[in-house]
C-alpha atoms as a PDB file:
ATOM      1  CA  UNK A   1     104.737 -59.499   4.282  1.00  0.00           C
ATOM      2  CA  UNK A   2     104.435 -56.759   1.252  1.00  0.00           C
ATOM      3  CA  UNK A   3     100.846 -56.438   1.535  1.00  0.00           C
ATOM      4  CA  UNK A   4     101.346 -55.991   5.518  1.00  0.00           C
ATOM      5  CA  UNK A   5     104.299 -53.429   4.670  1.00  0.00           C
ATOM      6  CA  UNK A   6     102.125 -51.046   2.457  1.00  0.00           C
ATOM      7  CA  UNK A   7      99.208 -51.187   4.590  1.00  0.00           C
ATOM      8  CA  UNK A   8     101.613 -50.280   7.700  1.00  0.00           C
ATOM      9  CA  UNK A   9     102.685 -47.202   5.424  1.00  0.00           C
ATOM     10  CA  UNK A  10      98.995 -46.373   4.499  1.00  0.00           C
ATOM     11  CA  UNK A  11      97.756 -46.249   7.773  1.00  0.00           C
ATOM     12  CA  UNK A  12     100.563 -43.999   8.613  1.00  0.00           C
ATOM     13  CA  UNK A  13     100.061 -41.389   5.951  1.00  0.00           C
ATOM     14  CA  UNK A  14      96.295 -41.412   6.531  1.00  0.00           C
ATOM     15  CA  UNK A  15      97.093 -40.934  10.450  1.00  0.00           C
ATOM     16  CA  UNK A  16      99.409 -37.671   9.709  1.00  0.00           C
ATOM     17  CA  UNK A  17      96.602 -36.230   6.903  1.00  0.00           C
ATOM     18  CA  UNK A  18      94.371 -36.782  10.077  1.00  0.00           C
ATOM     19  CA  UNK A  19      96.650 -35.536  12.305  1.00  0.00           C
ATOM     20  CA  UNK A  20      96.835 -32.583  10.070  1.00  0.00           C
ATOM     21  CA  UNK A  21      93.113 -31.348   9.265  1.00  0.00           C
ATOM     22  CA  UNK A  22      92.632 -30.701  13.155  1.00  0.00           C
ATOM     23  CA  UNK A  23      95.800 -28.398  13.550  1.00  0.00           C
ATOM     24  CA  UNK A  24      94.979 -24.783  13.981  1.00  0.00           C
ATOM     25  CA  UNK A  25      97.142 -23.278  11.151  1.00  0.00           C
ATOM     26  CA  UNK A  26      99.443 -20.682  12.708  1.00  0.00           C
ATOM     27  CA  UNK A  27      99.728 -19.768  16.473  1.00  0.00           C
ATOM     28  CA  UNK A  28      97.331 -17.540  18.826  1.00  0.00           C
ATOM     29  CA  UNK A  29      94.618 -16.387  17.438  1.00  0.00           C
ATOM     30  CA  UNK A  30      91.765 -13.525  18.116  1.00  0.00           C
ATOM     31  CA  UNK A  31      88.798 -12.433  16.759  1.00  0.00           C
ATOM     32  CA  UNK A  32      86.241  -9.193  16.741  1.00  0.00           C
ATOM     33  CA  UNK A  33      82.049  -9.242  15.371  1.00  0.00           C
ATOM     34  CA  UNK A  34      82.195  -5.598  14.222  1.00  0.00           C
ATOM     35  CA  UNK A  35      78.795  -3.625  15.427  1.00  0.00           C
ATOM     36  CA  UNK A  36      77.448  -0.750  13.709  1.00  0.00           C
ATOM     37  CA  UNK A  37      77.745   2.879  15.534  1.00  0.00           C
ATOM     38  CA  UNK A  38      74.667   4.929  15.827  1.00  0.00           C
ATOM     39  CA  UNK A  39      72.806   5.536  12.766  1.00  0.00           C
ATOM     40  CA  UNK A  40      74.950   2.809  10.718  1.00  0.00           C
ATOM     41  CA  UNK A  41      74.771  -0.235   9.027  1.00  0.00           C
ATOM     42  CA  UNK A  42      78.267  -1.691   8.860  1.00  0.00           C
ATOM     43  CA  UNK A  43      78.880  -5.434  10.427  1.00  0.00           C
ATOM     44  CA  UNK A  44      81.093  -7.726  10.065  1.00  0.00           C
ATOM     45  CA  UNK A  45      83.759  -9.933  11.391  1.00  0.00           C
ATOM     46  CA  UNK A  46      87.922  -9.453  11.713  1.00  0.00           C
ATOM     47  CA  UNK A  47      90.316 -12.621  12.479  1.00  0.00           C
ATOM     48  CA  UNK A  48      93.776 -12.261  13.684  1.00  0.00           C
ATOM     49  CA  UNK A  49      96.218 -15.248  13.655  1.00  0.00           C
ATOM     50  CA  UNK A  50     100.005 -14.998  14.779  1.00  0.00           C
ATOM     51  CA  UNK A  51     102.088 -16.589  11.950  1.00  0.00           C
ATOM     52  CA  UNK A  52     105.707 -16.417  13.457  1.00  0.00           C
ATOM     53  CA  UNK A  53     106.561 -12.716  14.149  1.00  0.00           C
ATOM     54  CA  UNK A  54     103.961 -11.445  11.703  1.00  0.00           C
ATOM     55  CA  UNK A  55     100.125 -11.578  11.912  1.00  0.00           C
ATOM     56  CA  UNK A  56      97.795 -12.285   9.753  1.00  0.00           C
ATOM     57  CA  UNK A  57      94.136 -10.312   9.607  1.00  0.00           C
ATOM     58  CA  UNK A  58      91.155 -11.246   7.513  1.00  0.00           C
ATOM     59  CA  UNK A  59      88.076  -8.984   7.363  1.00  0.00           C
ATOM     60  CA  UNK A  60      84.809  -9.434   5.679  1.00  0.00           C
ATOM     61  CA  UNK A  61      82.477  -6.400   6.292  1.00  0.00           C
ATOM     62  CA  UNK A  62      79.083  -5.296   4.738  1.00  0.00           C
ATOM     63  CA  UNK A  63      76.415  -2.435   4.949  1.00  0.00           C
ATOM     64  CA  UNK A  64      79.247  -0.089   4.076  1.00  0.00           C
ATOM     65  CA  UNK A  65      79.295   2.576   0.939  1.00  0.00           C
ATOM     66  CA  UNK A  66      80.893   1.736  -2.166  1.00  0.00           C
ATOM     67  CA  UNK A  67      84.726   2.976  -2.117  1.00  0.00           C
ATOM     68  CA  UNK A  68      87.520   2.465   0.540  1.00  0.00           C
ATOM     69  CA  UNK A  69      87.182   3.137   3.752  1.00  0.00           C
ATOM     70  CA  UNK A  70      89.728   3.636   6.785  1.00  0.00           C
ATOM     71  CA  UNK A  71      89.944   0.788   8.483  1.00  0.00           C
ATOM     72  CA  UNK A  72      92.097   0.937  12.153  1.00  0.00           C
ATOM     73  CA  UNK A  73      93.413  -0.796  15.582  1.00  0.00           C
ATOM     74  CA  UNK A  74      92.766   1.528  18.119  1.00  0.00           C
ATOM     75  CA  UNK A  75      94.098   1.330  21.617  1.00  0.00           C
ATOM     76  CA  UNK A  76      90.667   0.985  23.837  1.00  0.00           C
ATOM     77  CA  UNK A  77      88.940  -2.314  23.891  1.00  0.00           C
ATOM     78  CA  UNK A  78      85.571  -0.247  24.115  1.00  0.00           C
ATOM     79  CA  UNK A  79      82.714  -0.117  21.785  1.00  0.00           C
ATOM     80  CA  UNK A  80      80.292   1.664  24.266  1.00  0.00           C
ATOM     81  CA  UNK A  81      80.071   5.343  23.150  1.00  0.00           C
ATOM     82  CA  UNK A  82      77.182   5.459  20.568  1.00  0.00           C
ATOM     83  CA  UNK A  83      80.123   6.688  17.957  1.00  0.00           C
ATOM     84  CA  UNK A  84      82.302   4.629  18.891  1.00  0.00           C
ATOM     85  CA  UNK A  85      84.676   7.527  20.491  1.00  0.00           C
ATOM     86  CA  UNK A  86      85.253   5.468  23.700  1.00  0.00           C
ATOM     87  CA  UNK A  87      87.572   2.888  21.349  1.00  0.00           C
ATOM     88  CA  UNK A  88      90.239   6.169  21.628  1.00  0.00           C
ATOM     89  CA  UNK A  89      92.395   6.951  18.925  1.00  0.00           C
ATOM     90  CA  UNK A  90      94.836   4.710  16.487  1.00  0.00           C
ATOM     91  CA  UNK A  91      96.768   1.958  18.844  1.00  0.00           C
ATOM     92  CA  UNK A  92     100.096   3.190  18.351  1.00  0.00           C
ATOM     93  CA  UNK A  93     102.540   1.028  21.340  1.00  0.00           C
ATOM     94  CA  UNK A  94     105.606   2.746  19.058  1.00  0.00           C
ATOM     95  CA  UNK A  95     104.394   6.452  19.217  1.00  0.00           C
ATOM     96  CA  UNK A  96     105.032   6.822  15.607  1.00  0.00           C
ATOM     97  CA  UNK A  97     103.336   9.226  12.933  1.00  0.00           C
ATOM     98  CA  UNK A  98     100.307   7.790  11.409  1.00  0.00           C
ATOM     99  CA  UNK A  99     101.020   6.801   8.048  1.00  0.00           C
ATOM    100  CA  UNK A 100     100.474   3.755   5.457  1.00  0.00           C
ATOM    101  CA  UNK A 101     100.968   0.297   6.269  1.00  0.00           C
ATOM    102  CA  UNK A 102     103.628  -0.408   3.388  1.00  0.00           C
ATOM    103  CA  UNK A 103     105.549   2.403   5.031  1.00  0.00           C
ATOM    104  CA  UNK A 104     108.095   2.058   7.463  1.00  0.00           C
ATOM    105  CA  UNK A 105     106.665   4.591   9.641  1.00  0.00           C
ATOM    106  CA  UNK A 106     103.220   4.363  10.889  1.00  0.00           C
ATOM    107  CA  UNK A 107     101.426   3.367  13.830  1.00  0.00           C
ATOM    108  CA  UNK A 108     100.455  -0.678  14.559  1.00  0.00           C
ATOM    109  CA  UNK A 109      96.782  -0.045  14.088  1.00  0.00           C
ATOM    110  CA  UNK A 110      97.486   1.721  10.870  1.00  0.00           C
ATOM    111  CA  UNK A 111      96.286  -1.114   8.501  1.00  0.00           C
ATOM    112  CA  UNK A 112      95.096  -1.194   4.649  1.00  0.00           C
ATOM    113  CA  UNK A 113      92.288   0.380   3.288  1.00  0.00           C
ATOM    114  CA  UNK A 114      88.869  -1.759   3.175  1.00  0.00           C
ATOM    115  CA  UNK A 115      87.442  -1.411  -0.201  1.00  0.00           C
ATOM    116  CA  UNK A 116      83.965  -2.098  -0.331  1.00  0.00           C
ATOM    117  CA  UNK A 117      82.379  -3.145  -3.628  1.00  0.00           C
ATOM    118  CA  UNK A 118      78.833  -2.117  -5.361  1.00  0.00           C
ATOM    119  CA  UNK A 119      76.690  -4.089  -2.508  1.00  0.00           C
ATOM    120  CA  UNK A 120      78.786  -2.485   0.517  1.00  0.00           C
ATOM    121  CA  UNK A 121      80.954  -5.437   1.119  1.00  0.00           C
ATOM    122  CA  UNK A 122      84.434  -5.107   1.900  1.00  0.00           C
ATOM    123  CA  UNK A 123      87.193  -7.885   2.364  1.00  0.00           C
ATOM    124  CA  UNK A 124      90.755  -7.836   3.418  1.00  0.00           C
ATOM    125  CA  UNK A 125      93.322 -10.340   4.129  1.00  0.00           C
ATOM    126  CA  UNK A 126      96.840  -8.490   5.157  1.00  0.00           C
ATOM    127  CA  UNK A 127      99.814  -9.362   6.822  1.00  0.00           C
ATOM    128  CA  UNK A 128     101.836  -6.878   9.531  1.00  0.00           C
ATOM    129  CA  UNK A 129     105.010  -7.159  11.630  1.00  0.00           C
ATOM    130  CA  UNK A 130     103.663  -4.595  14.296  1.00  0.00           C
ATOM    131  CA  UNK A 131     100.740  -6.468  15.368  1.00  0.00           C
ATOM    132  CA  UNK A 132     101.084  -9.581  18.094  1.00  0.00           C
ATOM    133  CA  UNK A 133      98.162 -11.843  19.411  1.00  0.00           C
ATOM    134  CA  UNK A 134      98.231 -12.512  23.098  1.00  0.00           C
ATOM    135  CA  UNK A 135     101.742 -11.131  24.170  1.00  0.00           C
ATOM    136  CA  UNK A 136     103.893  -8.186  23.560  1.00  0.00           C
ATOM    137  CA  UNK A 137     103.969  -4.629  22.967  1.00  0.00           C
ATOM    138  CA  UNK A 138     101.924  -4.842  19.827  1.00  0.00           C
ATOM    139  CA  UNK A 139      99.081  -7.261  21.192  1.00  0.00           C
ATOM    140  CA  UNK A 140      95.903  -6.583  20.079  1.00  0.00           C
ATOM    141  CA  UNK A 141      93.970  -8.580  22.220  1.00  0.00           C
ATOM    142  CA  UNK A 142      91.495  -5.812  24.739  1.00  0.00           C
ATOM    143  CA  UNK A 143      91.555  -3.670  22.161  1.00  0.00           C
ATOM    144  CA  UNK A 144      88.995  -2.459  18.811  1.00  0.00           C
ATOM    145  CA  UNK A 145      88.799  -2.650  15.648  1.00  0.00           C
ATOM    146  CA  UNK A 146      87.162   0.843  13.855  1.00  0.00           C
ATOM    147  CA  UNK A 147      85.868   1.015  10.068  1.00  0.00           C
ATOM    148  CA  UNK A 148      85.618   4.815   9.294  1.00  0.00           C
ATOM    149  CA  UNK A 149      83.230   5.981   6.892  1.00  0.00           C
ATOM    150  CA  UNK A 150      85.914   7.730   4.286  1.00  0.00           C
ATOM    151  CA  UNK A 151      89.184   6.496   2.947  1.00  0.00           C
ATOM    152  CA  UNK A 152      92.505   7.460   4.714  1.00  0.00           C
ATOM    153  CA  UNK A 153      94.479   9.448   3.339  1.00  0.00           C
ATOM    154  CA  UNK A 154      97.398   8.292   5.570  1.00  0.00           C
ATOM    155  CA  UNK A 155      98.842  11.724   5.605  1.00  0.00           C
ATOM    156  CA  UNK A 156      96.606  13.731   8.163  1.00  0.00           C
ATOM    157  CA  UNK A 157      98.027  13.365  11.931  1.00  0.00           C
ATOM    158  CA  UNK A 158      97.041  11.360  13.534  1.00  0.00           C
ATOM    159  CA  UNK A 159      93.831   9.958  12.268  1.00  0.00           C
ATOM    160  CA  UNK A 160      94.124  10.063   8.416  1.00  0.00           C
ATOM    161  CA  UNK A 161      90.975  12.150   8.394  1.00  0.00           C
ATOM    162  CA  UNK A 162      88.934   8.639   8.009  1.00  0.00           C
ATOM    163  CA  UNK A 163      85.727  10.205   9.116  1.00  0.00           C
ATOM    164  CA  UNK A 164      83.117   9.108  11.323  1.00  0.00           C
ATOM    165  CA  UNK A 165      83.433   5.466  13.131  1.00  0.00           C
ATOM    166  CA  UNK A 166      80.667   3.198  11.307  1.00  0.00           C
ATOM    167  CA  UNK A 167      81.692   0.038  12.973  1.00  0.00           C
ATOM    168  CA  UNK A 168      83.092  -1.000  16.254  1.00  0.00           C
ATOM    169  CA  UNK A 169      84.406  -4.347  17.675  1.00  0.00           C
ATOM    170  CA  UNK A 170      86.360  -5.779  20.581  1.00  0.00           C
ATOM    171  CA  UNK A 171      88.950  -8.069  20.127  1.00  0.00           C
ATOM    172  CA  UNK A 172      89.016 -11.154  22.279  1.00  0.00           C
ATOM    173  CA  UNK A 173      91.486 -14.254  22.354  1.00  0.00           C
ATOM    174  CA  UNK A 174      90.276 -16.994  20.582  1.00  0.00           C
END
């Protein structure tokens, strides 16, 4: 009866590890392949997961220029202007100043600076309260994700005076 008892147990644990590893960790989830604008090289892929009432993004980006670059939300889910214009400007569902992401007041597409290292690759993983996937004021979902080619200075309104837009993406519901 012991031998029966343990096995019962170890056939349980090994069903909930199994149950487990094919859970999607966290809750909605979307994703963008970032293209290069005209006369770029930047690529490069950006995840969004919902975690509770914060979301979780995760970039990995290359063919950009050493140093930090601006790196943005913005309200039009359209990549098809050769610069990337048609994406409009910052999404800001709030209509609050642009400003840093640590700082209480900024807009929801406001997000870190990418830093890209000696080869041109950036990566990111950061966490915001203002973002939502699939639902809400703050959904991102329809709309793009821009990588300027100059850091923000998260002081000039209402851009940050990022620069150019080297990469554009659509995000779409995964």
């Amino acid at each position: 009866m012991k031998i029966m008892g343990r096995l019962s147990v170890a056939a349980a644990v090994a069903g909930l590890l199994a149950g487990c590893a094919s859970a999607p960790a966290g809750g909605p989830q979307a994703a963008t392949t970032l293209a290069p604008t005209k006369g770029n090289t930047a690529s490069g892929v950006v995840r969004f997961v919902q975690m509770g009432d914060k979301v979780q993004v995760t970039a990995e980006i290359s063919g950009l220029t050493p140093g930090a670059h601006g790196f943005h939300v913005h309200e039009k889910g359209d990549c098809s202007a050769p610069d990337g214009t048609s994406a409009g400007g910052h999404f800001n569902p709030a209509g609050k100043p642009h400003g840093h992401p640590d700082h209480s007041d900024h807009h929801a597409g406001d997000l870190p600076q990418l830093e890209a290292d000696a080869y041109g690759v950036a990566k990111l993983t950061a966490t915001t309260g203002l973002l939502s996937v699939g639902s809400g004021d703050g959904n991102v979902v329809g709309r793009a994700v821009i990588v300027h080619a100059s850091p923000d200075d998260y002081k000039t309104q209402p851009t940050g005076n990022s620069g150019a837009r080297v990469a554009c993406g659509v995000i779409a519901a995964r």
